[in-house]
C-alpha atoms as a PDB file:
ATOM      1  CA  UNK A   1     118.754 140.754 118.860  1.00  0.00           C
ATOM      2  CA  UNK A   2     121.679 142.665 117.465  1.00  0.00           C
ATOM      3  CA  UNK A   3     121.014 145.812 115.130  1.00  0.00           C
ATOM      4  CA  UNK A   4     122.686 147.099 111.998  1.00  0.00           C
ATOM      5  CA  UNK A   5     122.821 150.727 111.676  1.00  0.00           C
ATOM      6  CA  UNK A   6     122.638 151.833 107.462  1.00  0.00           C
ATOM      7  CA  UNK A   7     123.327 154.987 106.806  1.00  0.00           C
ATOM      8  CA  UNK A   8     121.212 155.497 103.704  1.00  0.00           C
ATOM      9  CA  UNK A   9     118.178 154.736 102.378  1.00  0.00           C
ATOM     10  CA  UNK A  10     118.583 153.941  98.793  1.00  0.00           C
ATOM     11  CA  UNK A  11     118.515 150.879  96.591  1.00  0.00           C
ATOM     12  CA  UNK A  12     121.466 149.004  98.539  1.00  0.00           C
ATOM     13  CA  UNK A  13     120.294 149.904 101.584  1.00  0.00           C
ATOM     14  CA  UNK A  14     117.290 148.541 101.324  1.00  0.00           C
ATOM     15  CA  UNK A  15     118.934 145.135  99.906  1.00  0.00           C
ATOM     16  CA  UNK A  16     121.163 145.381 102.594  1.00  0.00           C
ATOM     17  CA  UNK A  17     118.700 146.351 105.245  1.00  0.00           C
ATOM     18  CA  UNK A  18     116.846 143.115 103.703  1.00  0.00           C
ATOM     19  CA  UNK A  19     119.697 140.607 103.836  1.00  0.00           C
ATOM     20  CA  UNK A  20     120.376 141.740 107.603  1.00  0.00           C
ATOM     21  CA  UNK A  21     116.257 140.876 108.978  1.00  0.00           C
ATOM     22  CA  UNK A  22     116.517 137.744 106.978  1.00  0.00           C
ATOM     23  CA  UNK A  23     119.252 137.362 109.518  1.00  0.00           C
ATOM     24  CA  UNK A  24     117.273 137.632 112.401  1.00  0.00           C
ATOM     25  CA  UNK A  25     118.757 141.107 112.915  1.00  0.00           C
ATOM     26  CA  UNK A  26     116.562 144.333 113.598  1.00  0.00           C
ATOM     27  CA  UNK A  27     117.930 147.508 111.642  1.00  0.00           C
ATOM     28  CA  UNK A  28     118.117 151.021 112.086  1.00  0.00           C
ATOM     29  CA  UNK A  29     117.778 153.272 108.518  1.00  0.00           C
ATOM     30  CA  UNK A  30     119.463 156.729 108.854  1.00  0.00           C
ATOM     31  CA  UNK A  31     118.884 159.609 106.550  1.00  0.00           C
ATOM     32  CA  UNK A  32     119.746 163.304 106.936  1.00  0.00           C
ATOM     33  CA  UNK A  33     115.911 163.352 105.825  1.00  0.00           C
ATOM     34  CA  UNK A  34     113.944 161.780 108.860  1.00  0.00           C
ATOM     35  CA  UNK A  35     110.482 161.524 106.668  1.00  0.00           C
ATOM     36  CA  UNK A  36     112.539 159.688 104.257  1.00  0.00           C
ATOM     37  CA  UNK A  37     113.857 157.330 106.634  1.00  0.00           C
ATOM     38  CA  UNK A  38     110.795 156.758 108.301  1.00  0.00           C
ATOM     39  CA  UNK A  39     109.421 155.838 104.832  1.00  0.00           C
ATOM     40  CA  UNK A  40     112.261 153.627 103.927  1.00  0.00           C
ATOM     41  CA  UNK A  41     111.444 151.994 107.494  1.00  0.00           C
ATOM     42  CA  UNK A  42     107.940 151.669 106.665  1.00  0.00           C
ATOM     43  CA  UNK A  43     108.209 150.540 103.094  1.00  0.00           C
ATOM     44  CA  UNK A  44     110.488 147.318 104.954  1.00  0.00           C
ATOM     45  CA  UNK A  45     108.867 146.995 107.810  1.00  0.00           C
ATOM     46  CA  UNK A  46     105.456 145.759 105.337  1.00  0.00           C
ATOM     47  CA  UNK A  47     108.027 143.618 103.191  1.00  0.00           C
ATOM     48  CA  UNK A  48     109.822 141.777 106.052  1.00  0.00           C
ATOM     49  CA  UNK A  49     109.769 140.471 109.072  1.00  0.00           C
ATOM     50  CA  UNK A  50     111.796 142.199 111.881  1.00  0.00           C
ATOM     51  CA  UNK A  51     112.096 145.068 113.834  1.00  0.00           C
ATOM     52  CA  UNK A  52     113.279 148.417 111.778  1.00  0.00           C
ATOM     53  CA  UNK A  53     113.747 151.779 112.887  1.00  0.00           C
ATOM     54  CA  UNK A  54     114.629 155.093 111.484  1.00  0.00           C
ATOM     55  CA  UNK A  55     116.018 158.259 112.549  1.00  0.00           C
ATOM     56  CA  UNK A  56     118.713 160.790 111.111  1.00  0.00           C
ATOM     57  CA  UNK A  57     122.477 161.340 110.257  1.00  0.00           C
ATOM     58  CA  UNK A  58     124.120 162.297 113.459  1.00  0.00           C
ATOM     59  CA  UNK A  59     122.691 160.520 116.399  1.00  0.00           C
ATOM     60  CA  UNK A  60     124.688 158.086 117.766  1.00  0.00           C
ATOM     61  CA  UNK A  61     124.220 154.612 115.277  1.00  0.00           C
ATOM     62  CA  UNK A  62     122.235 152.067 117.841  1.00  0.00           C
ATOM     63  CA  UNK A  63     124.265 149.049 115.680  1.00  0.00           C
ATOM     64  CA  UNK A  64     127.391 147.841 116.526  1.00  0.00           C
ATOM     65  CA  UNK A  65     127.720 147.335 112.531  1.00  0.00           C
ATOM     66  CA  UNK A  66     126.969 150.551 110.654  1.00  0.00           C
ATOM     67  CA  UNK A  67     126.644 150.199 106.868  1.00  0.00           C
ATOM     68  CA  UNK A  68     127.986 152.832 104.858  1.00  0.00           C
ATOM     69  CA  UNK A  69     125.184 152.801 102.343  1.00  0.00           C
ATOM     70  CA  UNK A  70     126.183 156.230 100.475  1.00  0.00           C
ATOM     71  CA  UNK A  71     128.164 157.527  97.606  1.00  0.00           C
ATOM     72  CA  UNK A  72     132.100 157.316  97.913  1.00  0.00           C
ATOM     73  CA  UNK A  73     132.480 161.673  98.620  1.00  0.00           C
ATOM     74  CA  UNK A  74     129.119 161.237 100.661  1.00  0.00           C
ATOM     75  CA  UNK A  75     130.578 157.811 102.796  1.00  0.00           C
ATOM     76  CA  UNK A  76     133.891 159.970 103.475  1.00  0.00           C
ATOM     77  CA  UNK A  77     132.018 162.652 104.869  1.00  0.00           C
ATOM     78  CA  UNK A  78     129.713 161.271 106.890  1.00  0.00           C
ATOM     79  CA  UNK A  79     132.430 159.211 108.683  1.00  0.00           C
ATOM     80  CA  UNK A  80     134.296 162.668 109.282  1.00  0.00           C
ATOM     81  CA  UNK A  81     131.497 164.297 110.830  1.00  0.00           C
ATOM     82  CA  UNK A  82     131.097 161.207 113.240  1.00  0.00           C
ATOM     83  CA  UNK A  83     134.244 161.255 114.760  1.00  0.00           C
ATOM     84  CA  UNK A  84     134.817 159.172 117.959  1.00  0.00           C
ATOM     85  CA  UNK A  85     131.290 158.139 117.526  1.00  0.00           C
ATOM     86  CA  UNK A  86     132.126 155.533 115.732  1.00  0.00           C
ATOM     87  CA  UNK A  87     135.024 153.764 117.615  1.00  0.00           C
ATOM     88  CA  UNK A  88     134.838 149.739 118.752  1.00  0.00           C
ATOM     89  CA  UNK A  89     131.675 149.864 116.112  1.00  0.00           C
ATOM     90  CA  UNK A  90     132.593 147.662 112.527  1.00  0.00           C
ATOM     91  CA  UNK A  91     131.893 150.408 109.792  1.00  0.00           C
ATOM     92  CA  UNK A  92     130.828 148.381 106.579  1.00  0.00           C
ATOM     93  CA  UNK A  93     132.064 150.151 103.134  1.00  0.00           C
ATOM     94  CA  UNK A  94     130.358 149.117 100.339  1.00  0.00           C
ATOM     95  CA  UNK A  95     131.044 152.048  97.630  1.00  0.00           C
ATOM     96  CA  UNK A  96     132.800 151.672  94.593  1.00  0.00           C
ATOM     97  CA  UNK A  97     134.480 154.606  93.385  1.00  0.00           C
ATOM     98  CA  UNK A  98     133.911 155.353  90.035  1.00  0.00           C
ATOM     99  CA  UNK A  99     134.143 157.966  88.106  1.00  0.00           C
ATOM    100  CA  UNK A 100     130.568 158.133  87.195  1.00  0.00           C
ATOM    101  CA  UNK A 101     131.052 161.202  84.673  1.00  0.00           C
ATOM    102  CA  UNK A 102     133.297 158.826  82.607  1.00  0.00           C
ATOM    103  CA  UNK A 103     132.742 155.416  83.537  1.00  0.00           C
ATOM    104  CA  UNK A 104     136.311 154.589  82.305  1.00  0.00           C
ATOM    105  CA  UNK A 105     137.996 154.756  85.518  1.00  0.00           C
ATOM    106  CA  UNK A 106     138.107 154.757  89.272  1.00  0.00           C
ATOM    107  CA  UNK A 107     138.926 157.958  91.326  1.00  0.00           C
ATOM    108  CA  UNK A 108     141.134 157.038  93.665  1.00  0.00           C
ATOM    109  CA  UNK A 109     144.545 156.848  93.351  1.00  0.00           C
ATOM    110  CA  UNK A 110     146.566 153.535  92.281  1.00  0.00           C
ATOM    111  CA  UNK A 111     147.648 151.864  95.435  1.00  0.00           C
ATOM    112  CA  UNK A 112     144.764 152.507  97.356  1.00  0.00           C
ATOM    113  CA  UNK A 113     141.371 152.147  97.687  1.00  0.00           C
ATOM    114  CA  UNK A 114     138.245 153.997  98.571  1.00  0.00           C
ATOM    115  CA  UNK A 115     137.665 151.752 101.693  1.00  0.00           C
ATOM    116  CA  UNK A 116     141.134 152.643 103.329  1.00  0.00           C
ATOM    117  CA  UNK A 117     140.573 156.461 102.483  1.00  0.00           C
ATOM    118  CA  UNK A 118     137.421 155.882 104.739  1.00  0.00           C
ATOM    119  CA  UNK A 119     139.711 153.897 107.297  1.00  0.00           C
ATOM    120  CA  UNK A 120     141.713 156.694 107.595  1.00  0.00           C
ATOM    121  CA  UNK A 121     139.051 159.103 108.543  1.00  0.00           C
ATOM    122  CA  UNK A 122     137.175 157.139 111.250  1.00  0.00           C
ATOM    123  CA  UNK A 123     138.516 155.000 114.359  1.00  0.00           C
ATOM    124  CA  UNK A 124     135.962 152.390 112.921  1.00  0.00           C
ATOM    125  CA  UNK A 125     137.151 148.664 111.872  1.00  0.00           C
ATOM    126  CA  UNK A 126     136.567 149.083 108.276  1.00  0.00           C
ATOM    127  CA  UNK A 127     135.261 146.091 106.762  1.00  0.00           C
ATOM    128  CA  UNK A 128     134.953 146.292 102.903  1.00  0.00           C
ATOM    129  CA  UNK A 129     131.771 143.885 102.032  1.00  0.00           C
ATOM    130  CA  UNK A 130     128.429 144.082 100.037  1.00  0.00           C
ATOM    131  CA  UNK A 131     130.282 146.251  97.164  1.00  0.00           C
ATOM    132  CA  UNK A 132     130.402 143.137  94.708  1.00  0.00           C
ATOM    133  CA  UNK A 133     126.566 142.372  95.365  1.00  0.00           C
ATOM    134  CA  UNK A 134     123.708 144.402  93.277  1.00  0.00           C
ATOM    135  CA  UNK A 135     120.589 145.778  95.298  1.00  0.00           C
ATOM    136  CA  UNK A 136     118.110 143.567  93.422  1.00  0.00           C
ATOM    137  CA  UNK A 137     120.179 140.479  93.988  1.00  0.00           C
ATOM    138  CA  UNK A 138     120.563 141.738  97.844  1.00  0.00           C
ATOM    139  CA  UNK A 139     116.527 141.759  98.282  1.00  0.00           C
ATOM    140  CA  UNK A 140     116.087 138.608  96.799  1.00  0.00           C
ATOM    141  CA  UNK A 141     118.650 136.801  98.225  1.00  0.00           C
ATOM    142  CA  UNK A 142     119.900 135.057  95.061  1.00  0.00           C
ATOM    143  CA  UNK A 143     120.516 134.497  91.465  1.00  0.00           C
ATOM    144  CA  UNK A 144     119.523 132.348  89.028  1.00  0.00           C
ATOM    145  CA  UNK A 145     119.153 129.798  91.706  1.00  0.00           C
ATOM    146  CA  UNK A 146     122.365 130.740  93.305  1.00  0.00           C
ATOM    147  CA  UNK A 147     122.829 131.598  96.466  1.00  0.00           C
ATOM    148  CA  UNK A 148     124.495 135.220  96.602  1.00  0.00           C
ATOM    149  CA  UNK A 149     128.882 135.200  97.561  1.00  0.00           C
ATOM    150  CA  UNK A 150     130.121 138.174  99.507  1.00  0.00           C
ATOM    151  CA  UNK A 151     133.546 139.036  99.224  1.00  0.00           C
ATOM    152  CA  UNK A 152     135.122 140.827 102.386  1.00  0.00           C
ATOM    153  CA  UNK A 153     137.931 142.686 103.422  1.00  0.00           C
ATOM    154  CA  UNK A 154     139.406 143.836 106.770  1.00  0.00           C
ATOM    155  CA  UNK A 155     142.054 144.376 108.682  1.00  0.00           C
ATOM    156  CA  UNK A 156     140.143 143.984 111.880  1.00  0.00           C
ATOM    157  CA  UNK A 157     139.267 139.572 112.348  1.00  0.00           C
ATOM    158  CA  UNK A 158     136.459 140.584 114.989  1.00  0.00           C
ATOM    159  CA  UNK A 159     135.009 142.761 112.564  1.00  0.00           C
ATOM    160  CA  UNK A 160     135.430 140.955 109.399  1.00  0.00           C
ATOM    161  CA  UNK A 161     134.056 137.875 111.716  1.00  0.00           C
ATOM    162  CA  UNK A 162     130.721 140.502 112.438  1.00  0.00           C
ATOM    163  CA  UNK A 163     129.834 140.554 109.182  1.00  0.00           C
ATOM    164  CA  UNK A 164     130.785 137.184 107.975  1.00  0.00           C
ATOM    165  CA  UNK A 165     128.132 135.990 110.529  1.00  0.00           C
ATOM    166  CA  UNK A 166     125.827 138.539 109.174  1.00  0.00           C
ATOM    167  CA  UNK A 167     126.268 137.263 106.091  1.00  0.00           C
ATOM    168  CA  UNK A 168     126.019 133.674 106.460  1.00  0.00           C
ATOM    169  CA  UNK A 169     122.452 134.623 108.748  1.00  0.00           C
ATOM    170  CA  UNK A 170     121.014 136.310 105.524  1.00  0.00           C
ATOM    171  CA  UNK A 171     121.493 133.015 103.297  1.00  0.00           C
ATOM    172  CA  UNK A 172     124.626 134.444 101.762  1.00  0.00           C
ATOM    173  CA  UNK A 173     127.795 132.754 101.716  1.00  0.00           C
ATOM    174  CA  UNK A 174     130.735 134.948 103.078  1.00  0.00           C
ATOM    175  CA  UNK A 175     134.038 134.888 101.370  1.00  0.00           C
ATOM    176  CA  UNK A 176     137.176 137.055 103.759  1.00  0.00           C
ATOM    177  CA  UNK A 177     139.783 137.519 100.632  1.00  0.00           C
ATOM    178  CA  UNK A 178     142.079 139.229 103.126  1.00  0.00           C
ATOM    179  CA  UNK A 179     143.383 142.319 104.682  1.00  0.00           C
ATOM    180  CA  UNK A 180     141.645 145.711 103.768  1.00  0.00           C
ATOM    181  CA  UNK A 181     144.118 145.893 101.018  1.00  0.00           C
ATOM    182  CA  UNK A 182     142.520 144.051  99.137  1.00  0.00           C
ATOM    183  CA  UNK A 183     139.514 146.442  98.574  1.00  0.00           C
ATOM    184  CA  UNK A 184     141.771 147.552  95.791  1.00  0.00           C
ATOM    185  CA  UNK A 185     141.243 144.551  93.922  1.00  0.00           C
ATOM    186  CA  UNK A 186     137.585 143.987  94.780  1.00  0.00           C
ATOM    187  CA  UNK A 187     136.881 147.829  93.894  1.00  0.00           C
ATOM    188  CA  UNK A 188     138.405 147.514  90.225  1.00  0.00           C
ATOM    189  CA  UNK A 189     137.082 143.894  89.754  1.00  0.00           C
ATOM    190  CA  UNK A 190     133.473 145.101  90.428  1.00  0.00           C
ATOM    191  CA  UNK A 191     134.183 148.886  87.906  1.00  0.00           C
ATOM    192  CA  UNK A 192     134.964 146.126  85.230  1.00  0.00           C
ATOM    193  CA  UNK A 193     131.645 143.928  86.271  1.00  0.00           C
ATOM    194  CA  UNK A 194     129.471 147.334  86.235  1.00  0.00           C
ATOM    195  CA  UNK A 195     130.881 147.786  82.575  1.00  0.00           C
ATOM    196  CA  UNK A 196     129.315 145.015  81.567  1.00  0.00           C
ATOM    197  CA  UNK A 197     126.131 145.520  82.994  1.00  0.00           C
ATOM    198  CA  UNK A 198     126.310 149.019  80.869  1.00  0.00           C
ATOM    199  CA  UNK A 199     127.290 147.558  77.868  1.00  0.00           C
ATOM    200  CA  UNK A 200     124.466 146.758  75.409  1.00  0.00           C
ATOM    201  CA  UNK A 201     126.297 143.565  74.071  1.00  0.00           C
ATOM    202  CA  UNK A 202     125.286 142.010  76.984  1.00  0.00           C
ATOM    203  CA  UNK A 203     121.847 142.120  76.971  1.00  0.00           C
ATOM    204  CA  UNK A 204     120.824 139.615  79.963  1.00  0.00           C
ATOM    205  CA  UNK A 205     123.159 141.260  82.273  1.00  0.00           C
ATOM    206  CA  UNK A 206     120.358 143.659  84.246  1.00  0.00           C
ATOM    207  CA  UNK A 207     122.167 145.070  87.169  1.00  0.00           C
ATOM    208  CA  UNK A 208     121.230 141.937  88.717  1.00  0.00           C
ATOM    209  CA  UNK A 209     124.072 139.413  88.152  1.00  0.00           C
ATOM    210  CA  UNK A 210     126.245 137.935  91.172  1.00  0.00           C
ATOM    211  CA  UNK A 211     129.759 137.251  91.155  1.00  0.00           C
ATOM    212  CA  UNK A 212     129.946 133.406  91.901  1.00  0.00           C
ATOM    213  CA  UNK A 213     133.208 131.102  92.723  1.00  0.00           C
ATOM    214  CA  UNK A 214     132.392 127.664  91.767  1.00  0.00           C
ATOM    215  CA  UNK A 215     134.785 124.655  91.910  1.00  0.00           C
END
């Protein structure tokens, strides 16, 4: 049975964590707080079925896929501090970086994207995935009768293959867009869908809607 490593333990990661046992997959929660790890572990451990584990930033990741499960400034660190650790493992970004003081605008720079700042810090395949996919969706597994599309980019096809197959295990249906360039586009698509989710003219949209291609 393969294992994800998350590195997190909040509301994604738990979606996340329960899209990858639906999978067949056992997971490993890390938190720089082991007691709230454990409890993260415990909490899914009584709501699925599968094997999870817990344990704290900084040991080695058990899973060949490691979720980045953590705030854009938080993500870039912790792949710093890893190093070499990470090499040959797929290291999923799912962050979108916005500036969450405003909400009227992304911070990085035009031309890039948060998920190739994080490629640049880590000899990790960066695979940009899971960022266009609400937590609430993630633990149900879909909306409104629909079963839940995951966008992903990579530069990497192993690695974008990885979690593809993840993907398509949990019930989801996986959708590569391209190279890790285009995080750009999926990063500001998804600032624009959050907006809407904010705005109060909207008032179905609960920070559960899915992004859906039909056709």
């Amino acid at each position: 049975m393969n294992t994800i490593t998350i590195i997190g333990t909040g509301n994604m990661a738990r979606g996340i964590a329960t899209r990858a046992l639906a999978a067949g997959r056992s997971v490993e929660l890390l938190n720089r707080d082991a007691d709230k790890a454990a409890a993260a572990a415990a909490e899914l451990s009584t709501a699925a079925s599968g094997t999870v584990t817990s344990g704290t930033v900084g040991q080695a990741p058990a899973g060949d896929i490691v979720v980045l499960a953590l705030p854009f400034d938080a993500a870039k660190e912790v792949v710093a501090s890893y190093g070499a650790a990470l090499a040959g493992k797929t290291v999923v970004d799912i962050t979108n970086p916005v500036n969450f003081e405003t909400f009227d605008s992304l911070v990085v720079a035009p031309g890039t994207s948060a998920a190739e700042e994080i490629a640049a810090l880590t000899p990790g395949n960066v695979v940009k995935a899971f960022n266009t996919t609400f937590a609430g969706a993630l633990v149900a597994g879909e909306t409104q009768g629909q079963i839940l599309d995951g966008f992903i980019a990579g530069d990497n096809a192993d690695a974008t293959a990885a979690v593809a197959s993840l993907m398509t295990d949990g019930g989801m249906r996986p959708l590569v867009v391209g190279a890790l360039k285009r995080s750009r586009e999926l990063e500001g698509f998804q600032f624009l869908v959050m907006t809407l989710q904010a705005n109060p003219a909207f008032e179905t949209f609960n920070w559960n809607t899915g992004l859906k291609i039909v056709g």
